[in-house]
Protein backbone atom coordinates (compact mmCIF):
# COMPACT_ATOMS: atom_id res chain seq x y z
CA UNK A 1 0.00 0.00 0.00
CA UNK A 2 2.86 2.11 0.85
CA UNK A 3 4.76 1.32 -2.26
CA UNK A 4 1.35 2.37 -4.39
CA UNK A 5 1.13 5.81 -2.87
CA UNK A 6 4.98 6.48 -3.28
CA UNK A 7 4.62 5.71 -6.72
CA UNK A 8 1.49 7.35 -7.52
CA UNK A 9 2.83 10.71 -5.70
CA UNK A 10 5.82 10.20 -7.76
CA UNK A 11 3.97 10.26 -10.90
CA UNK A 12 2.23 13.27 -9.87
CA UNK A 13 5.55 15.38 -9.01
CA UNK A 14 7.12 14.22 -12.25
CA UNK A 15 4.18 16.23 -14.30
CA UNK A 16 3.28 19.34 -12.37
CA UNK A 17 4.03 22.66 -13.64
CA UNK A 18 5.82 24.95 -11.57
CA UNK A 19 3.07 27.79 -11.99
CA UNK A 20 0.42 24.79 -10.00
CA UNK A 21 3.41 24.75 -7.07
CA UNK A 22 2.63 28.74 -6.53
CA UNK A 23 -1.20 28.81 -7.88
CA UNK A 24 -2.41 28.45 -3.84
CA UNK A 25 -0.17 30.31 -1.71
CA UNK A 26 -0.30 33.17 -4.20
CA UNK A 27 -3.71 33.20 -3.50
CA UNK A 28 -4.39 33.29 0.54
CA UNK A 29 -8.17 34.16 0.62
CA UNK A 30 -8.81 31.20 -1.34
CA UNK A 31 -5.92 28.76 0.20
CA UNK A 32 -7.78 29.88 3.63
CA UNK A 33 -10.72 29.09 2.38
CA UNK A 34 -9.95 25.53 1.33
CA UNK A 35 -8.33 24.78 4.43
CA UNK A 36 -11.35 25.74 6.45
CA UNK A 37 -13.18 23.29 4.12
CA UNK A 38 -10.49 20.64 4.09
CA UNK A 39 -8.75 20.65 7.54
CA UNK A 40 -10.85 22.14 10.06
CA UNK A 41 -14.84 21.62 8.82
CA UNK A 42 -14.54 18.15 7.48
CA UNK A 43 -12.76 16.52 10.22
CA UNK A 44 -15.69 18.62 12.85
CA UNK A 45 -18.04 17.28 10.18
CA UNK A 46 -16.90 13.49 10.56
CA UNK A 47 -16.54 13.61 14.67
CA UNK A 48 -19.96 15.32 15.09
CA UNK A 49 -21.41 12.54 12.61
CA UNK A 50 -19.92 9.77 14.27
CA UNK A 51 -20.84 11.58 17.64
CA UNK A 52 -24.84 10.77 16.51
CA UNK A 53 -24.44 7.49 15.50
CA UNK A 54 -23.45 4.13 17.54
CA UNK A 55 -20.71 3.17 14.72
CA UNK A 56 -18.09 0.52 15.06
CA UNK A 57 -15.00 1.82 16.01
CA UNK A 58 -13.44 0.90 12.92
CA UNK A 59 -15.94 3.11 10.68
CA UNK A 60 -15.32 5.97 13.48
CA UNK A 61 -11.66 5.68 12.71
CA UNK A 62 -12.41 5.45 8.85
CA UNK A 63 -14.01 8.31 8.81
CA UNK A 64 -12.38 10.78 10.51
CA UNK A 65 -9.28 9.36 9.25
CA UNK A 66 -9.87 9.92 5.74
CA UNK A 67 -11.45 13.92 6.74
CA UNK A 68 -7.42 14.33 8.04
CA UNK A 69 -5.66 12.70 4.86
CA UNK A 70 -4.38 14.67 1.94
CA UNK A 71 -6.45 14.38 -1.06
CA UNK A 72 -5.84 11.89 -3.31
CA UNK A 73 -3.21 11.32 -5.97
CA UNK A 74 -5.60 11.02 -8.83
CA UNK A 75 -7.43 13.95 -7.40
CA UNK A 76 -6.27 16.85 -10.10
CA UNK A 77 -6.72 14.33 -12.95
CA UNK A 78 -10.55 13.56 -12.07
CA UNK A 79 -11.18 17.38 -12.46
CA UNK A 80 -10.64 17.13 -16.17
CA UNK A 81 -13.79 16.33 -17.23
CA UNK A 82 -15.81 18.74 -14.60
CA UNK A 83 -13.88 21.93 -14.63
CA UNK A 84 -12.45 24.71 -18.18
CA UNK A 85 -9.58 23.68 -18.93
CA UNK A 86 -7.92 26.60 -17.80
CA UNK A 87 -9.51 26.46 -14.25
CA UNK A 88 -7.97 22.93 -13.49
CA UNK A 89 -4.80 25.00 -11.98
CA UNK A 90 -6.53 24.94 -9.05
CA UNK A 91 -7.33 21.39 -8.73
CA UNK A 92 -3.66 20.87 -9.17
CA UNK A 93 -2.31 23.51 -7.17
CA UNK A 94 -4.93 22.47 -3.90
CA UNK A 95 -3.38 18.74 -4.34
CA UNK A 96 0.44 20.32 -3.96
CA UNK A 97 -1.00 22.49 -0.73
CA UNK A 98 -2.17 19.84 0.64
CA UNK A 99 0.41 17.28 0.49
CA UNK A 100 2.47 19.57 1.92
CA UNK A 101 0.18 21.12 4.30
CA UNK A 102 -0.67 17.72 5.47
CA UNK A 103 3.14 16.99 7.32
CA UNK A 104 1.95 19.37 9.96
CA UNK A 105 -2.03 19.75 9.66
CA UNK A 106 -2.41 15.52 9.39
CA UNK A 107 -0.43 14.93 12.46
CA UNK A 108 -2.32 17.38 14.35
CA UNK A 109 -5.62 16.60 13.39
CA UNK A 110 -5.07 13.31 14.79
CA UNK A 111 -3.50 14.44 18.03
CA UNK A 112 -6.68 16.22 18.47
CA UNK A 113 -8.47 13.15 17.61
CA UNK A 114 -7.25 11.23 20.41
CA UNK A 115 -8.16 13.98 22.60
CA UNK A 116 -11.96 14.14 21.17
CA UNK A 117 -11.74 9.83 21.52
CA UNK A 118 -10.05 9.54 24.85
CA UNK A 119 -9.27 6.26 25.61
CA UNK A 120 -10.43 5.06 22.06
CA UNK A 121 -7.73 5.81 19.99
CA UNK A 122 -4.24 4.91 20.63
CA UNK A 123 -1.83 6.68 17.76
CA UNK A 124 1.88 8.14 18.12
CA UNK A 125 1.73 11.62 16.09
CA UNK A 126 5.10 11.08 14.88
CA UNK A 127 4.33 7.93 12.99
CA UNK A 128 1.57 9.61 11.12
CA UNK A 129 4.22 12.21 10.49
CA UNK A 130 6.58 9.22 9.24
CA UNK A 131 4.01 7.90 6.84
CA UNK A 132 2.86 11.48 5.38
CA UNK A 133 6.57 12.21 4.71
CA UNK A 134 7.58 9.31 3.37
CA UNK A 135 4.36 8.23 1.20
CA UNK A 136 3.61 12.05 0.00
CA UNK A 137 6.42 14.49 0.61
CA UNK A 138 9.09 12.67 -0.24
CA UNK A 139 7.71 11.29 -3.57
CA UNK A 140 6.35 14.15 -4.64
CA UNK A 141 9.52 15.79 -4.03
CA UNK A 142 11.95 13.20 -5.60
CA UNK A 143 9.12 13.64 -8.70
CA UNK A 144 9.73 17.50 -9.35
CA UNK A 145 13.81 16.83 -9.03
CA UNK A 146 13.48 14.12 -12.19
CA UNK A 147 10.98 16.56 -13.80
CA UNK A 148 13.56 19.51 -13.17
CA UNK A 149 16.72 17.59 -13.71
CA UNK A 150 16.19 14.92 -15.92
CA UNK A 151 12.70 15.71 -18.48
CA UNK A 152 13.46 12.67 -19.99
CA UNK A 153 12.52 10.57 -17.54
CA UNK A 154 8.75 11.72 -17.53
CA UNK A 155 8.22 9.60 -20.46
CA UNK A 156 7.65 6.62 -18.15
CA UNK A 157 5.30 8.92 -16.57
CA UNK A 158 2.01 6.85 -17.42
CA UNK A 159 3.54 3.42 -16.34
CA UNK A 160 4.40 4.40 -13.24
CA UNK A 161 0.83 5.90 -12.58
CA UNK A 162 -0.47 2.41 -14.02
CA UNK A 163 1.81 0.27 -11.63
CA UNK A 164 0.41 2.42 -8.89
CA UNK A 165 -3.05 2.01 -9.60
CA UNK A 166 -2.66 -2.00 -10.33
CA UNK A 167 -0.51 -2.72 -6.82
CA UNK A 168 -3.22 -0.50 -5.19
CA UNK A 169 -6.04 -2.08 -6.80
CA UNK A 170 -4.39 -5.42 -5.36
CA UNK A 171 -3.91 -4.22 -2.45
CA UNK A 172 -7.55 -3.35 -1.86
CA UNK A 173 -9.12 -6.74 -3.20
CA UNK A 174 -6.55 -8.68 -1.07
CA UNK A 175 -7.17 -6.57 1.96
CA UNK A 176 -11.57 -7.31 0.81
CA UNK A 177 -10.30 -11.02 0.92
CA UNK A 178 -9.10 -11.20 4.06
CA UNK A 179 -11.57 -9.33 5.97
CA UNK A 180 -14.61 -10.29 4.26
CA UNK A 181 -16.11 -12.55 7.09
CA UNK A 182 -16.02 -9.95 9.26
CA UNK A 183 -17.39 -6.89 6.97
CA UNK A 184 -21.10 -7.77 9.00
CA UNK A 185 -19.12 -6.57 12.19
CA UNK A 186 -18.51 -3.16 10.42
CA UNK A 187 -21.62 -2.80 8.53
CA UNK A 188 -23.46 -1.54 11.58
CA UNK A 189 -27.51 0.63 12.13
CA UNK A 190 -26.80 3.56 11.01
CA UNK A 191 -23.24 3.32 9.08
CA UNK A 192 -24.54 3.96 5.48
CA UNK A 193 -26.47 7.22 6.69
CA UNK A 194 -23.77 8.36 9.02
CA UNK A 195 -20.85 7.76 5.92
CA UNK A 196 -23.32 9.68 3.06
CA UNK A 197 -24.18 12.80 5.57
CA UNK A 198 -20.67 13.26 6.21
CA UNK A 199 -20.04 13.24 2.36
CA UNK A 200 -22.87 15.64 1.15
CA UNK A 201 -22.47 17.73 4.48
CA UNK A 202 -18.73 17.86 3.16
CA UNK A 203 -19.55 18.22 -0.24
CA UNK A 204 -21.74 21.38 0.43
CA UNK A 205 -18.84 22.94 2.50
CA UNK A 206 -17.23 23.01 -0.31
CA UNK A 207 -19.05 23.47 -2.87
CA UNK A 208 -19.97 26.91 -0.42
CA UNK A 209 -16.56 28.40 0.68
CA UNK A 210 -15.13 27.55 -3.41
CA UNK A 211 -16.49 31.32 -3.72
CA UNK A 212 -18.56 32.36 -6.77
CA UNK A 213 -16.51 30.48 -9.31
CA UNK A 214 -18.64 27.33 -10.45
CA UNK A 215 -15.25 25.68 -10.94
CA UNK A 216 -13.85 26.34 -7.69
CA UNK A 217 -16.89 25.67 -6.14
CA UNK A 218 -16.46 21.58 -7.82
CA UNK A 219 -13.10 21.45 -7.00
CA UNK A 220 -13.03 22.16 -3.15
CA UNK A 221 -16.13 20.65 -3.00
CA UNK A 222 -14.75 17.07 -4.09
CA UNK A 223 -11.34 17.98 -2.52
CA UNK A 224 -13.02 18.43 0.98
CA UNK A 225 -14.50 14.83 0.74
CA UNK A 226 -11.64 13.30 -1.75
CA UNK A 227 -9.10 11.92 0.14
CA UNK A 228 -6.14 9.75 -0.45
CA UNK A 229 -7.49 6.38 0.97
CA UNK A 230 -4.29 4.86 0.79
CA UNK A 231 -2.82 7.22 3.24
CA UNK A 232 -5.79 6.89 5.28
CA UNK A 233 -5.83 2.97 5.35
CA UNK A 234 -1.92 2.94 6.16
CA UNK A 235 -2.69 5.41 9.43
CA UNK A 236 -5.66 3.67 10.32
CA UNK A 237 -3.35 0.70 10.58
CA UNK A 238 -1.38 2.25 13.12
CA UNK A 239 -4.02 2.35 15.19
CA UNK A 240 -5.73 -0.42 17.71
CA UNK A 241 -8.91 -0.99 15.83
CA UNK A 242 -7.59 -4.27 13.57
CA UNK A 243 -10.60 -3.64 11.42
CA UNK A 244 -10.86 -0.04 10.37
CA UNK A 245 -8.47 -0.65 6.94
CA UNK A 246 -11.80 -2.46 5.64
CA UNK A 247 -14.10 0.81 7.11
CA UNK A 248 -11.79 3.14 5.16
CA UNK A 249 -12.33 0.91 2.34
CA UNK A 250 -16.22 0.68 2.78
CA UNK A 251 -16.41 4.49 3.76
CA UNK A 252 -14.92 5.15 0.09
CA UNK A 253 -16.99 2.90 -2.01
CA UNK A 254 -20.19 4.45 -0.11
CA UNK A 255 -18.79 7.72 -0.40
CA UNK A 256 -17.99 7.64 -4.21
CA UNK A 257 -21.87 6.47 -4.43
CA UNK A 258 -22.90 9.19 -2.48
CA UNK A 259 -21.28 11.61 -4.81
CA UNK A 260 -22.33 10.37 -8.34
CA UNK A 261 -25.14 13.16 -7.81
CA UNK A 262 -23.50 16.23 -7.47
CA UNK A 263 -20.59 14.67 -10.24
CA UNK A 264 -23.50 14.29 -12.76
CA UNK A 265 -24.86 17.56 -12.28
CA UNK A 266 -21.56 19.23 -12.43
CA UNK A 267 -21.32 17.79 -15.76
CA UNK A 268 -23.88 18.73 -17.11
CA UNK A 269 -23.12 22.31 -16.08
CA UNK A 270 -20.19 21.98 -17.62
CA UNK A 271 -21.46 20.90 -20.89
CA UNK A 272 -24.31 23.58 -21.56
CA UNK A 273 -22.25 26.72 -21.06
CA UNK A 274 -18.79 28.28 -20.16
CA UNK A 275 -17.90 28.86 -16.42
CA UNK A 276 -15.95 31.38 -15.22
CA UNK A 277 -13.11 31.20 -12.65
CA UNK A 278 -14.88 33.78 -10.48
CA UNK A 279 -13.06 36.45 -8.02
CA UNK A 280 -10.88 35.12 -5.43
């Protein structure tokens, strides 16, 4: 699982432009703005939630995992087909923010989660701070030094991304395998309605605080409840809930149902007229 991110990351660092490095922090209303949607409303979002429901612990720690991981490594590529093409700077600048963002802010978030949990979660902040450097900063770093100091190399580009995808994919249906008996333990009253409010409650966030720009609006509102479940399933691991890998897993495929809604109609949006960026 490790491996995949590394890889994926790498991919990622090998093709950004250096203008999507700067796009954020040369913007501060709106990098504000997506952090209050990213890093402090989802993860209040996700507690609260999980506050109203009796969940398994292992959804609990699915869920409010995945509202403190960076967004995922695909992220900027599925806002293609949603957002102008000239608008999907942001999409790819917010992904480089929040990799980086995410050594300090992912940490913290669950050092605060422990607090919230008590005596429920058991996590050393340092080892989350191990696995965000050395799954997304470090790849993403080694990426934009082959990228800057040997072009060549991006050729290989797609393969990479495809060996990524294929390991994690793997990854994923062996991890369905071995859990499978026990998905019933998970699957609890309550757990699909507690995993789609705290997706549509994120996704209107979002889509809110993106401003008046329709396109910003779809990117922070998929960024806010699009994140990287690899990351999430490795620090869930670290944590003394044995099955909360499989509830990162299960929060994800409900989640991605739960959004097909607001992805439709964002299409179609995009295909009857031009959208703007919209004043930031």
């Amino acid at each position: 699982m490790t491996a995949s991110i590394f890889l994926a990351v790498l991919a990622v660092g090998m093709r950004v432009a250096p203008a999507d490095l700067r796009y954020l922090f040369g913007r501060p209303s709106l990098l504000l703005r997506s952090l209050l949607a990213m890093n402090v409303l989802a993860p209040i979002i996700a507690v609260l939630i999980c506050k109203m429901f009796s969940l398994h612990p292992a959804v609990t720690l699915a869920l409010v995992t995945l509202a403190v991981a960076p967004v995922g490594s695909l992220f900027s590529q599925g806002m293609l087909p949603l957002v102008a093409p000239g608008n999907a700077v942001y999409a790819r600048g917010l992904f480089f923010a929040s990799i980086v963002l995410s050594v300090v802010l992912t940490p913290l978030a669950v050092e605060l989660m422990q607090v919230i949990f008590g005596g429920d979660v058991h996590v050393n902040p340092l080892s989350v701070t191990e696995v965000v450097v050395s799954s997304v900063l470090l790849p993403l770093g080694i990426g934009l030094a082959i990228a800057r100091w040997w072009p060549a190399a991006t050729r290989w580009n797609s393969a990479i991304q495809t060996v990524s995808s294929v390991v994690l994919a793997v990854c994923n249906v062996a991890l369905l395998v071995v859990v499978w008996s026990r998905l019933g333990l998970v699957i609890q009253e309550g757990t699909l309605t507690a995993i789609t409010m705290v997706t549509l409650i994120g996704l209107a966030v979002g889509h809110f605080l993106g401003g008046p720009g329709p396109d910003d609006r779809t990117v922070l509102a998929f960024a806010t409840v699009s994140r990287h479940p690899g990351v999430a399933i490795v620090v869930a691991g670290l944590m003394d809930q044995p099955l909360a890998p499989i509830g990162v897993l299960f929060a994800v495929i409900v989640s991605e149902i739960a959004v097909a809604p607001y992805q439709l109609w964002r299409k179609r949006m995009r295909a009857t007229g031009p959208t703007t960026h919209g004043v930031r």
